[in-house]
N, C-alpha and C. Protein backbone atom coordinates (compact mmCIF):
# COMPACT_ATOMS: atom_id res chain seq x y z
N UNK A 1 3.92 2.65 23.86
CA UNK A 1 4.30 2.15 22.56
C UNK A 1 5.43 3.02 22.02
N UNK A 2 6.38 2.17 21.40
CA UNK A 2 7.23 3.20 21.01
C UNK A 2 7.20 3.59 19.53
N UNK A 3 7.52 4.86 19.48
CA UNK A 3 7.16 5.62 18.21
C UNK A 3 7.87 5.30 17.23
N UNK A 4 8.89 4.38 16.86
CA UNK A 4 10.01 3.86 15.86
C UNK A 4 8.92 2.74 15.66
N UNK A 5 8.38 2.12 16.27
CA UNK A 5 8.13 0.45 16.45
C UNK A 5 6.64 1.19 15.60
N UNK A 6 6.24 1.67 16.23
CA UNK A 6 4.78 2.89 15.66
C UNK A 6 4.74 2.56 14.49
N UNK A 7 5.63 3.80 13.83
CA UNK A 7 5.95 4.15 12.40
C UNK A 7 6.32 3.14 11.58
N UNK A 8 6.65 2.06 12.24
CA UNK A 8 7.27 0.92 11.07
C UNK A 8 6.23 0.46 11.20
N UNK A 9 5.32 -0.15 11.73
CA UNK A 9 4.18 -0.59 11.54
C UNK A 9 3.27 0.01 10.77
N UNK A 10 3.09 1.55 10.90
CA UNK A 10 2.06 2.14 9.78
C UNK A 10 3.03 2.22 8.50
N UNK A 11 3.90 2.38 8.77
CA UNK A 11 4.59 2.15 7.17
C UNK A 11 4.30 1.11 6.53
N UNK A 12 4.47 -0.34 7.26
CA UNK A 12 3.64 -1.42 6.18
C UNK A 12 2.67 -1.73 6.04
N UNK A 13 1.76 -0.81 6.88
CA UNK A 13 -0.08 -1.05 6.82
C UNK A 13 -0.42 0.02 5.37
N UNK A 14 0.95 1.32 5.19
CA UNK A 14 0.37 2.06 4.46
C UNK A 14 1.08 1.57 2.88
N UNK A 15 2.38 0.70 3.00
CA UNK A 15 3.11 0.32 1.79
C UNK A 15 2.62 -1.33 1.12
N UNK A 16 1.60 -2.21 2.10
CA UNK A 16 1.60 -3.09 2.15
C UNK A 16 0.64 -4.41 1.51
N UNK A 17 0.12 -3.46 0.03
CA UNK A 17 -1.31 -4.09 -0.52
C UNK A 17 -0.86 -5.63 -0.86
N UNK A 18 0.08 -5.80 -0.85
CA UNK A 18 0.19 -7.27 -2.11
C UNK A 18 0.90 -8.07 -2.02
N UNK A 19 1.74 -9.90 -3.46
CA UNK A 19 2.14 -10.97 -3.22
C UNK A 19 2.33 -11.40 -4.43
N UNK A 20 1.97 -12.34 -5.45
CA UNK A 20 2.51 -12.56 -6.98
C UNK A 20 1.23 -12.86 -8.04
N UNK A 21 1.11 -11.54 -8.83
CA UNK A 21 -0.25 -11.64 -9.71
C UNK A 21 0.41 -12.65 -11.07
N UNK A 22 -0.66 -13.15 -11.15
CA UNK A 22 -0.67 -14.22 -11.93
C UNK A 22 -0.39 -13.44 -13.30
N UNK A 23 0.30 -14.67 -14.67
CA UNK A 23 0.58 -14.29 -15.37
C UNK A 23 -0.47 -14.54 -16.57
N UNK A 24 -1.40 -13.08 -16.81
CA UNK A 24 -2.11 -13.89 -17.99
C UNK A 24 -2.38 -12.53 -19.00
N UNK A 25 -2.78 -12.77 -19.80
CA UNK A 25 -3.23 -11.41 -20.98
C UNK A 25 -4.04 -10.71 -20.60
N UNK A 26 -3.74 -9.07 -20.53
CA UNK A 26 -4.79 -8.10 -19.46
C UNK A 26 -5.67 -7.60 -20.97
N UNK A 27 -6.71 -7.30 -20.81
CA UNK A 27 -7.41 -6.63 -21.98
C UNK A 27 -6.75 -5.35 -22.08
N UNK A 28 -6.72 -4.72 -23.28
CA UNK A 28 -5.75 -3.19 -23.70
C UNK A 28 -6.79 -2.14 -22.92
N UNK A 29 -8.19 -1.97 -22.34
CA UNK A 29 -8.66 -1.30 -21.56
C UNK A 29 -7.86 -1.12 -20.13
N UNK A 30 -7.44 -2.38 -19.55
CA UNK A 30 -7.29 -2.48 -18.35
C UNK A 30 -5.72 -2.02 -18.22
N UNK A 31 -4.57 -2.95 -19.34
CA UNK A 31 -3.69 -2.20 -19.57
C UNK A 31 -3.60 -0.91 -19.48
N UNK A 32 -4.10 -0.19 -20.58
CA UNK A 32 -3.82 1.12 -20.66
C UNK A 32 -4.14 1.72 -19.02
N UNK A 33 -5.20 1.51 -18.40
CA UNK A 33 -5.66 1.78 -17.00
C UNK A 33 -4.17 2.15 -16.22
N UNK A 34 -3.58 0.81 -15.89
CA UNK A 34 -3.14 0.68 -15.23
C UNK A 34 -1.43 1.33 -15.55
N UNK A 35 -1.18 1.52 -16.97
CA UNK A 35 -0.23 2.07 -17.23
C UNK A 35 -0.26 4.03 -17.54
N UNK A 36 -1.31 4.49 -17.22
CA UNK A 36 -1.58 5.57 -17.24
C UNK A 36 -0.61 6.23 -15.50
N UNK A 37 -0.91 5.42 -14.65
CA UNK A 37 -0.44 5.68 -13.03
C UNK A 37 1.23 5.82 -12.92
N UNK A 38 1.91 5.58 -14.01
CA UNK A 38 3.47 5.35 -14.29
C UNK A 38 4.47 6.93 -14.20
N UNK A 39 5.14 6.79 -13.45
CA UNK A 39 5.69 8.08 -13.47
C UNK A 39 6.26 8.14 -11.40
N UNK A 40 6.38 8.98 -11.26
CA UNK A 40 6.93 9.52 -9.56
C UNK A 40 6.49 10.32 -9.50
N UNK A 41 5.66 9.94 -7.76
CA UNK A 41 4.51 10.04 -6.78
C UNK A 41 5.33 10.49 -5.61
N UNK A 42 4.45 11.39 -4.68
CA UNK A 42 4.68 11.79 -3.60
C UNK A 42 3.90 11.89 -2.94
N UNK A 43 3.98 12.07 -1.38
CA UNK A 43 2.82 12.34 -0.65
C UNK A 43 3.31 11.99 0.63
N UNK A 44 2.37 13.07 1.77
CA UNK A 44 2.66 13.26 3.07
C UNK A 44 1.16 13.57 3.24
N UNK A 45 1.68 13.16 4.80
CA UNK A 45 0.32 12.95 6.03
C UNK A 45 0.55 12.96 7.45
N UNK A 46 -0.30 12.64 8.14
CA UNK A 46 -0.05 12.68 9.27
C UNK A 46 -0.60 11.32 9.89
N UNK A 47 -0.03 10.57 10.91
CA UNK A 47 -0.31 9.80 11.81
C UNK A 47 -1.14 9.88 12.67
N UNK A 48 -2.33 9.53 12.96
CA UNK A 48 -3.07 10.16 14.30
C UNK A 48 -3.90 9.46 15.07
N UNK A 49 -3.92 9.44 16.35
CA UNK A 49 -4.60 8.57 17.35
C UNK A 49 -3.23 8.37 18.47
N UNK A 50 -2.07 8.84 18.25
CA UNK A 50 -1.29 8.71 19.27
C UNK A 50 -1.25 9.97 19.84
N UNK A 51 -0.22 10.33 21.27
CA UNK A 51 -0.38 11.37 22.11
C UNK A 51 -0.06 12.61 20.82
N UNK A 52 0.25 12.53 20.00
CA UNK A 52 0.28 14.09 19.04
C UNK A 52 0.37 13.27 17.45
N UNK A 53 0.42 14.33 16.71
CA UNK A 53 0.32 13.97 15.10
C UNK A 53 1.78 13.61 14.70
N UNK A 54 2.10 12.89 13.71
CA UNK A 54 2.94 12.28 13.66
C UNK A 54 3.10 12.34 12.39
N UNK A 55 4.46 13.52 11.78
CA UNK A 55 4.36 13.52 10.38
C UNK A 55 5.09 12.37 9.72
N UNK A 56 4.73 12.53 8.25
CA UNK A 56 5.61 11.43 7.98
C UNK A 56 5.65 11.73 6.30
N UNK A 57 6.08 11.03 5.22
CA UNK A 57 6.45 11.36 3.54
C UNK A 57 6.67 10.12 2.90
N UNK A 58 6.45 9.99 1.61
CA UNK A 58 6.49 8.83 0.86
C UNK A 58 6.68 9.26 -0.43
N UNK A 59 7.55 8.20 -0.98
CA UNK A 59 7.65 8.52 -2.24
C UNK A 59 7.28 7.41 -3.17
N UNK A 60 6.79 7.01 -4.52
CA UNK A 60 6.45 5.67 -5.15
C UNK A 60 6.71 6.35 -6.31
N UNK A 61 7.59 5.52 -6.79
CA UNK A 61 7.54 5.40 -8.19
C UNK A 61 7.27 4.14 -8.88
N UNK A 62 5.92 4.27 -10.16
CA UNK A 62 5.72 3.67 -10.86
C UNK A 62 6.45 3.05 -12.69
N UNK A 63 6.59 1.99 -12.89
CA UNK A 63 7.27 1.77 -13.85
C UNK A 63 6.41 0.87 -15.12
N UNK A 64 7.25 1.05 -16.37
CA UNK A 64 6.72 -0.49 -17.17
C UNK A 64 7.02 -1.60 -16.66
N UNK A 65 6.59 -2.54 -16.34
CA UNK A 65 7.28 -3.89 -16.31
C UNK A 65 7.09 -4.89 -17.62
N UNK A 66 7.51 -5.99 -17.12
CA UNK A 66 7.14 -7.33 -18.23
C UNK A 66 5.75 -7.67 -18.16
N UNK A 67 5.38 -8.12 -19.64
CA UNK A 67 4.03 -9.27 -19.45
C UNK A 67 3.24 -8.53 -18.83
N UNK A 68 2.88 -6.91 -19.44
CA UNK A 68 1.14 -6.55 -18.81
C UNK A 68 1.41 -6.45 -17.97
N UNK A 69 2.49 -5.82 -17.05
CA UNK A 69 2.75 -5.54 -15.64
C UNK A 69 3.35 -4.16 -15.61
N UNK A 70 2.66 -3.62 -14.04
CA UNK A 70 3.43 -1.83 -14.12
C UNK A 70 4.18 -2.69 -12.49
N UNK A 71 5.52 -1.86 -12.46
CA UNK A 71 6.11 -2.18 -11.49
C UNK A 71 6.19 -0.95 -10.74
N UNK A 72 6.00 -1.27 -9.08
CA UNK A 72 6.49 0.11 -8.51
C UNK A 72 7.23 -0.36 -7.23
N UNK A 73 7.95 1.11 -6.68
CA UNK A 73 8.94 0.97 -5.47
C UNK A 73 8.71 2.41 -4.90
N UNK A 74 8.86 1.88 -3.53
CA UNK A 74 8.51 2.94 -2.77
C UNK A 74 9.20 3.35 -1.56
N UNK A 75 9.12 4.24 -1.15
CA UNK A 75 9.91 4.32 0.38
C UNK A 75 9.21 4.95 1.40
N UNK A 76 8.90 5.22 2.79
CA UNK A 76 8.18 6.19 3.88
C UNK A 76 9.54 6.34 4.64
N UNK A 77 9.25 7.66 5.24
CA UNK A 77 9.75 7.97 6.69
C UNK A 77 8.80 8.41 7.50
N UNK A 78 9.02 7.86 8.61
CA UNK A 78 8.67 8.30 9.57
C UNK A 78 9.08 8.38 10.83
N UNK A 79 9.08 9.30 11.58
CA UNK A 79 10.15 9.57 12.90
C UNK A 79 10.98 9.23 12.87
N UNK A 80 11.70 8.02 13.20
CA UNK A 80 12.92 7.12 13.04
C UNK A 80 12.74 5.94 12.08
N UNK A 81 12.25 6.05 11.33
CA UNK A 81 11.83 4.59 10.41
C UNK A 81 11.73 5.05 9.10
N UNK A 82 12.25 3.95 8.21
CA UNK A 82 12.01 3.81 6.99
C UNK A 82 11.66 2.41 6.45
N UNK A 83 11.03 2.44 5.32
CA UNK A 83 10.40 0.85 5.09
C UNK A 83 10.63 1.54 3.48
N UNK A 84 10.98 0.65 3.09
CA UNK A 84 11.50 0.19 1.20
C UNK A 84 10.60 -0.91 1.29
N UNK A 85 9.89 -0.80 0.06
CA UNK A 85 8.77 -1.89 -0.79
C UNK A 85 9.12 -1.73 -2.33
N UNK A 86 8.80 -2.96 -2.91
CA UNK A 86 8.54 -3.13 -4.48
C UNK A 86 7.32 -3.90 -4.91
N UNK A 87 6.93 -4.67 -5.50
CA UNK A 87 6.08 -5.15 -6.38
C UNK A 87 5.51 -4.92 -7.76
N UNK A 88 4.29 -5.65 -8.03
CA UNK A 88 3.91 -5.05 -9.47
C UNK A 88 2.65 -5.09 -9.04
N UNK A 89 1.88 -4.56 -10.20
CA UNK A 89 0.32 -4.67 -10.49
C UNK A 89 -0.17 -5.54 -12.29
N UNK A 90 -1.17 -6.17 -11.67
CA UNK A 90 -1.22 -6.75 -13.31
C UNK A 90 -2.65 -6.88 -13.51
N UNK A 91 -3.48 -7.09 -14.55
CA UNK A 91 -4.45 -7.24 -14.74
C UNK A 91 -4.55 -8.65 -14.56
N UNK A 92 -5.82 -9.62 -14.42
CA UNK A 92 -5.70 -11.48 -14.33
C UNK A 92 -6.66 -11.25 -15.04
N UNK A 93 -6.84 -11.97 -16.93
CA UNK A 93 -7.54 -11.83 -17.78
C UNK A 93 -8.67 -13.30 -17.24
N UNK A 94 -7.99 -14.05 -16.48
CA UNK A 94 -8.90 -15.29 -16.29
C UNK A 94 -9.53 -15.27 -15.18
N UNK A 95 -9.24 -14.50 -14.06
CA UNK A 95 -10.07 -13.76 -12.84
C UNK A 95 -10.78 -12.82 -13.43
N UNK A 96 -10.72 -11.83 -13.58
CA UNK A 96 -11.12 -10.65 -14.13
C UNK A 96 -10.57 -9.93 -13.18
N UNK A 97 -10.04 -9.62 -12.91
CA UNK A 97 -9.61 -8.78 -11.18
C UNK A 97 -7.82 -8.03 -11.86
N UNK A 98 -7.79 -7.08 -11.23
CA UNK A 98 -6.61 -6.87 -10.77
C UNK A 98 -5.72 -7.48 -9.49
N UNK A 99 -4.65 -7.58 -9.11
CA UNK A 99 -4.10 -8.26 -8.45
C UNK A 99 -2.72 -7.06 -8.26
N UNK A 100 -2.25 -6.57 -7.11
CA UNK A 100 -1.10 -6.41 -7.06
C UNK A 100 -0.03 -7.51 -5.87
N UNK A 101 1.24 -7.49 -6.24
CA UNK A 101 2.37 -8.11 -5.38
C UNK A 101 3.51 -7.13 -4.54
N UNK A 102 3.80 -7.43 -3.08
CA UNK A 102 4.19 -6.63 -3.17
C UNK A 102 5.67 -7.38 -1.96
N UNK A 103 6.63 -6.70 -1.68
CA UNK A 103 8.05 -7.46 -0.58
C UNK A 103 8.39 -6.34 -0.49
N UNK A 104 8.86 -5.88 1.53
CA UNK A 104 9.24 -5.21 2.32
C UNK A 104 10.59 -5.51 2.81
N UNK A 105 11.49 -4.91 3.11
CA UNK A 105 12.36 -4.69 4.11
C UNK A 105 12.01 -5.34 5.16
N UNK A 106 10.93 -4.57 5.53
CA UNK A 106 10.45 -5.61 7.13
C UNK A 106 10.29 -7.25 6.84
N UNK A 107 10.20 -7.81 5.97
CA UNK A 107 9.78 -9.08 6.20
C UNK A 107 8.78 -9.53 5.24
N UNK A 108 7.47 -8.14 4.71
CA UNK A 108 6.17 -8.83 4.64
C UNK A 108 6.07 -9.13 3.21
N UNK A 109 5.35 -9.94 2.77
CA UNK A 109 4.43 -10.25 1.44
C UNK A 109 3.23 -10.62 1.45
N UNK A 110 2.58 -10.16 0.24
CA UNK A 110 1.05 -10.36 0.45
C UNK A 110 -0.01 -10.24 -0.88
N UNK A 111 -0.64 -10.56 -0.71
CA UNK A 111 -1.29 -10.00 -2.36
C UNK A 111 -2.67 -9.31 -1.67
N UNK A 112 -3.23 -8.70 -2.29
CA UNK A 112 -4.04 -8.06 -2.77
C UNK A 112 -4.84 -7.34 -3.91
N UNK A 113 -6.21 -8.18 -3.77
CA UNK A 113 -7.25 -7.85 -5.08
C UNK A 113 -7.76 -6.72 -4.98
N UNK A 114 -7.91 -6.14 -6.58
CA UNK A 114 -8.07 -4.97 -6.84
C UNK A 114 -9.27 -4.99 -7.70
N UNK A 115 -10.59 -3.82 -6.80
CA UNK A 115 -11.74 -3.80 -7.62
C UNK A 115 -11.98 -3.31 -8.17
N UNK A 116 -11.97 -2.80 -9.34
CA UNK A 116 -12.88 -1.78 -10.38
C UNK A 116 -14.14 -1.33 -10.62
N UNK A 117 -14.52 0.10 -10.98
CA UNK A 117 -15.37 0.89 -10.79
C UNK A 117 -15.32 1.63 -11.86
N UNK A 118 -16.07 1.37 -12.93
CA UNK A 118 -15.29 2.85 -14.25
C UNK A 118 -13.87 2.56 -14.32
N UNK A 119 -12.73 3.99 -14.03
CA UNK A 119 -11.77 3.99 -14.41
C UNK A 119 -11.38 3.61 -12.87
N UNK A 120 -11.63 3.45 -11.83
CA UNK A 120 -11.47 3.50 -10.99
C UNK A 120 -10.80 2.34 -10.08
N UNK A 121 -9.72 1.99 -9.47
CA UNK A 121 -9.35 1.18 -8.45
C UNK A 121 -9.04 0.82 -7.25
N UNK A 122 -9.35 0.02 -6.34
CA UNK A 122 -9.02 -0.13 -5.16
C UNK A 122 -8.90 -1.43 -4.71
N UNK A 123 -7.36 -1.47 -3.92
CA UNK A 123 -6.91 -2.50 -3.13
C UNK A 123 -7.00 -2.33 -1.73
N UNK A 124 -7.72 -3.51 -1.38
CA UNK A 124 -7.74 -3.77 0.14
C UNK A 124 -6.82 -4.72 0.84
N UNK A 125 -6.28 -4.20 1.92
CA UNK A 125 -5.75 -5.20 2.82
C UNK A 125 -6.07 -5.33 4.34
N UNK A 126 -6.35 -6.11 4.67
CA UNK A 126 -6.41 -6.90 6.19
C UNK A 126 -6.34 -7.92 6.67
N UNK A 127 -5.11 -7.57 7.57
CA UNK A 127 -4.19 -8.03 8.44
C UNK A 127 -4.12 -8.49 9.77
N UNK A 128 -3.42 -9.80 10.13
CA UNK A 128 -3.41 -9.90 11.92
C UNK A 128 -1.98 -9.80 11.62
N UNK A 129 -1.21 -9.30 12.33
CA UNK A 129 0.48 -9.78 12.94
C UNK A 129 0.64 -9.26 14.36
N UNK A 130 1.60 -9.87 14.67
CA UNK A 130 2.12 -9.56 16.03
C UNK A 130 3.23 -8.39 16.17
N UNK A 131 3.00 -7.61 17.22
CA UNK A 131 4.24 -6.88 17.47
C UNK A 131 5.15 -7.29 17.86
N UNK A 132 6.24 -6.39 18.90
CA UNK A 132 7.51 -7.06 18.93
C UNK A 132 7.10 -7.87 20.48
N UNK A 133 6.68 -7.14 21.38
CA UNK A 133 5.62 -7.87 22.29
C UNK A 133 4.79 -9.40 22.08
N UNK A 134 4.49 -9.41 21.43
CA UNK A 134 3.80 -10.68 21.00
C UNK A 134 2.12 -10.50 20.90
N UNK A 135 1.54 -8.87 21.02
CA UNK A 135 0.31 -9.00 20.57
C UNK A 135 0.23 -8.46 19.64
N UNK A 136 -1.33 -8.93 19.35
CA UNK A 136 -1.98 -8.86 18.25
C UNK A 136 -2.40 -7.82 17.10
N UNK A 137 -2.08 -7.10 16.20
CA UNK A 137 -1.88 -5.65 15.74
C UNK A 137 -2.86 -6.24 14.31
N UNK A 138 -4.10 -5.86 13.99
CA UNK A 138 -5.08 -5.29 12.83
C UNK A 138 -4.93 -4.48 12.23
N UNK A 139 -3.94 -4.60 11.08
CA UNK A 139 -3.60 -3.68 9.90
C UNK A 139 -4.98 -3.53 8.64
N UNK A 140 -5.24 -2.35 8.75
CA UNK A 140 -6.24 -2.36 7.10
C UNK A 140 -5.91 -0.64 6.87
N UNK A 141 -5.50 -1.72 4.92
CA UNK A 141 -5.18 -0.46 3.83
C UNK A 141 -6.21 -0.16 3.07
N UNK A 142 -6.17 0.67 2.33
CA UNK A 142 -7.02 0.83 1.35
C UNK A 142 -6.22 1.58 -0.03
N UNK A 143 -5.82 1.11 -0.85
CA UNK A 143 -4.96 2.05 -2.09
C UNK A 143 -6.20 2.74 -3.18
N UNK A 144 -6.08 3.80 -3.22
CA UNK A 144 -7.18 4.28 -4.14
C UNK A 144 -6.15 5.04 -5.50
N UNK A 145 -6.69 3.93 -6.43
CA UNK A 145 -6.25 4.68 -7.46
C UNK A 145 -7.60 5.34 -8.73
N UNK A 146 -7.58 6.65 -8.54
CA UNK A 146 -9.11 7.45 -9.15
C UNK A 146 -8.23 8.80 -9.42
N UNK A 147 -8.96 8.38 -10.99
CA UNK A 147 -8.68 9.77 -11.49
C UNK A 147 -6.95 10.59 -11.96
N UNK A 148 -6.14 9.69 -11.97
CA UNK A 148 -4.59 10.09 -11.90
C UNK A 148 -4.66 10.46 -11.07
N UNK A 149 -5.09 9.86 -9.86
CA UNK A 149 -4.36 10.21 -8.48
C UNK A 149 -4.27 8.90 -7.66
N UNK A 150 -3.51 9.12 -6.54
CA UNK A 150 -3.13 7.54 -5.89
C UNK A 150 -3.61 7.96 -4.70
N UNK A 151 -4.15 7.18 -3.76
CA UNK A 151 -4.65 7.85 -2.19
C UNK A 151 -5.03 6.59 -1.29
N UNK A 152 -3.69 6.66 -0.14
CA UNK A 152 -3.64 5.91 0.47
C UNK A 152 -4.52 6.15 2.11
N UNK A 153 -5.54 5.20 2.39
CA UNK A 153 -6.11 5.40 3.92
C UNK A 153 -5.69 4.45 4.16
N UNK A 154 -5.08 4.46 6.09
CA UNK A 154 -5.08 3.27 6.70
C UNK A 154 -5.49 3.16 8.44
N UNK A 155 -5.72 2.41 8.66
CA UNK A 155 -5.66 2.14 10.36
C UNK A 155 -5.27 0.74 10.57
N UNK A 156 -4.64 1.22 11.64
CA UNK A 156 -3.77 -0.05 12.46
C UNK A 156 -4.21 0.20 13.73
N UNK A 157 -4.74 -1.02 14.45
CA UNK A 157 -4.94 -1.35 15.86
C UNK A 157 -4.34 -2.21 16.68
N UNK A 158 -4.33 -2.11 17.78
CA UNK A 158 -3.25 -2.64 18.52
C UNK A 158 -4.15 -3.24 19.83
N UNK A 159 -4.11 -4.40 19.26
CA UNK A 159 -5.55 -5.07 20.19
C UNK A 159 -5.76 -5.25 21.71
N UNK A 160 -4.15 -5.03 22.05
CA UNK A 160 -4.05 -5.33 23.99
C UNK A 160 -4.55 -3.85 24.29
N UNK A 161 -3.96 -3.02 24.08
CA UNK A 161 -4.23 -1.53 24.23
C UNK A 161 -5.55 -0.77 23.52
N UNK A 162 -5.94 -1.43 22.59
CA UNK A 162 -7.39 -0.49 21.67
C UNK A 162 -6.95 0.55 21.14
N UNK A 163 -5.51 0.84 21.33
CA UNK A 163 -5.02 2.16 20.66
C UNK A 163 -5.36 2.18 19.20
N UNK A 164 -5.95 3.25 18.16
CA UNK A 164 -6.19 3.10 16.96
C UNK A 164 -5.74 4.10 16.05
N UNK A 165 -4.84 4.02 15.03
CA UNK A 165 -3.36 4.83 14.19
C UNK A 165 -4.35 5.36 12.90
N UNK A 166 -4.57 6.07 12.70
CA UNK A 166 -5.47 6.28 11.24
C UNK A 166 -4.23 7.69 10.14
N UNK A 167 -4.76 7.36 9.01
CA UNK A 167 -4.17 8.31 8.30
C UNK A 167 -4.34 8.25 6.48
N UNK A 168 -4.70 9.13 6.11
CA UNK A 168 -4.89 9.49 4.80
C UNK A 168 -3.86 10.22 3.75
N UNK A 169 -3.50 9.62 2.80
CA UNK A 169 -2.03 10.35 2.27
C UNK A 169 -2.17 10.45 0.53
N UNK A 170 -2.71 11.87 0.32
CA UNK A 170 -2.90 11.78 -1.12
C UNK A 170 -1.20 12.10 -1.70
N UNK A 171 -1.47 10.89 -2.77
CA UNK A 171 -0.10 11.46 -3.90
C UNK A 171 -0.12 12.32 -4.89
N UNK A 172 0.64 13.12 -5.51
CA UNK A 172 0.99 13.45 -6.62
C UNK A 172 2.36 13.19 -7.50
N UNK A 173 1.96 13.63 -8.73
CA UNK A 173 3.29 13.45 -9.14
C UNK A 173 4.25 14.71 -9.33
């Protein structure tokens, strides 16, 4: 496997929660929640399950947006790769759910629901896509937002091979 092709792949398993949250009135609890996370984030980790560790860095910055929305943009490197993402996050007063959206460089969009716990949030994603090969690659994220902090886990599998990419990347600001 090659390690460019690697890294761009965990870059959008690790940048890749979301698609277009609906537009509706968030309660001022959930608001405030979600506008507390606003500001520039950092964070590094390591890649692991391939022949050695595989560093890599990210940066996200969070914004105000329109209409009960925080907007953010982000970037990774890794080895030879970079992946640029944007989206928003919004509360859905008629779901009850959070919802973020999110569009890659590479191609992807997606949404992803966000559960609450206390003050607490998390978006899940899982994924089938194909590599450049034509098999089958099982992306799952997890975005943890607890506590003014952001903390990204992910693994990506690569189904012809069973090879399995894991990695944990707390942010700060």
């Amino acid at each position: 496997m090659k390690n460019g092709f690697r890294a761009a792949l965990v870059a959008l398993a690790l940048l890749a929660p979301t698609a277009t949250p609906s537009m509706v009135q968030a309660a001022n609890g959930e608001l405030d929640l979600l506008t507390s996370y606003i500001g520039d984030w950092r964070g590094e980790g390591a890649l692991v399950g391939g022949d050695q560790p595989e560093p890599f860095r990210c940066r996200l910055g969070v914004s105000q947006g329109n209409l009960l929305k925080i907007n953010y943009t982000g970037r990774c490197t890794l080895v030879n790769a970079t992946l640029s993402i944007s989206g928003t996050i919004a509360y859905n007063d008629a779901e009850r759910r959070f919802e973020a959206a999110m569009s890659s460089n590479a191609g992807y969009t997606g949404l992803a629901i966000g559960r609450q716990s206390g003050g607490n949030i998390s978006f899940d994603l899982r994924e089938q896509q194909k590599d450049r090969a034509g098999g089958d690659v099982r992306i799952g994220a997890r975005i943890l937002l607890i506590n003014d902090k952001i903390t990204v886990d992910f693994e990506v599998e690569f189904n012809n091979s069973g090879d399995v990419l894991t990695a944990s990347v707390p942010f700060n600001r």
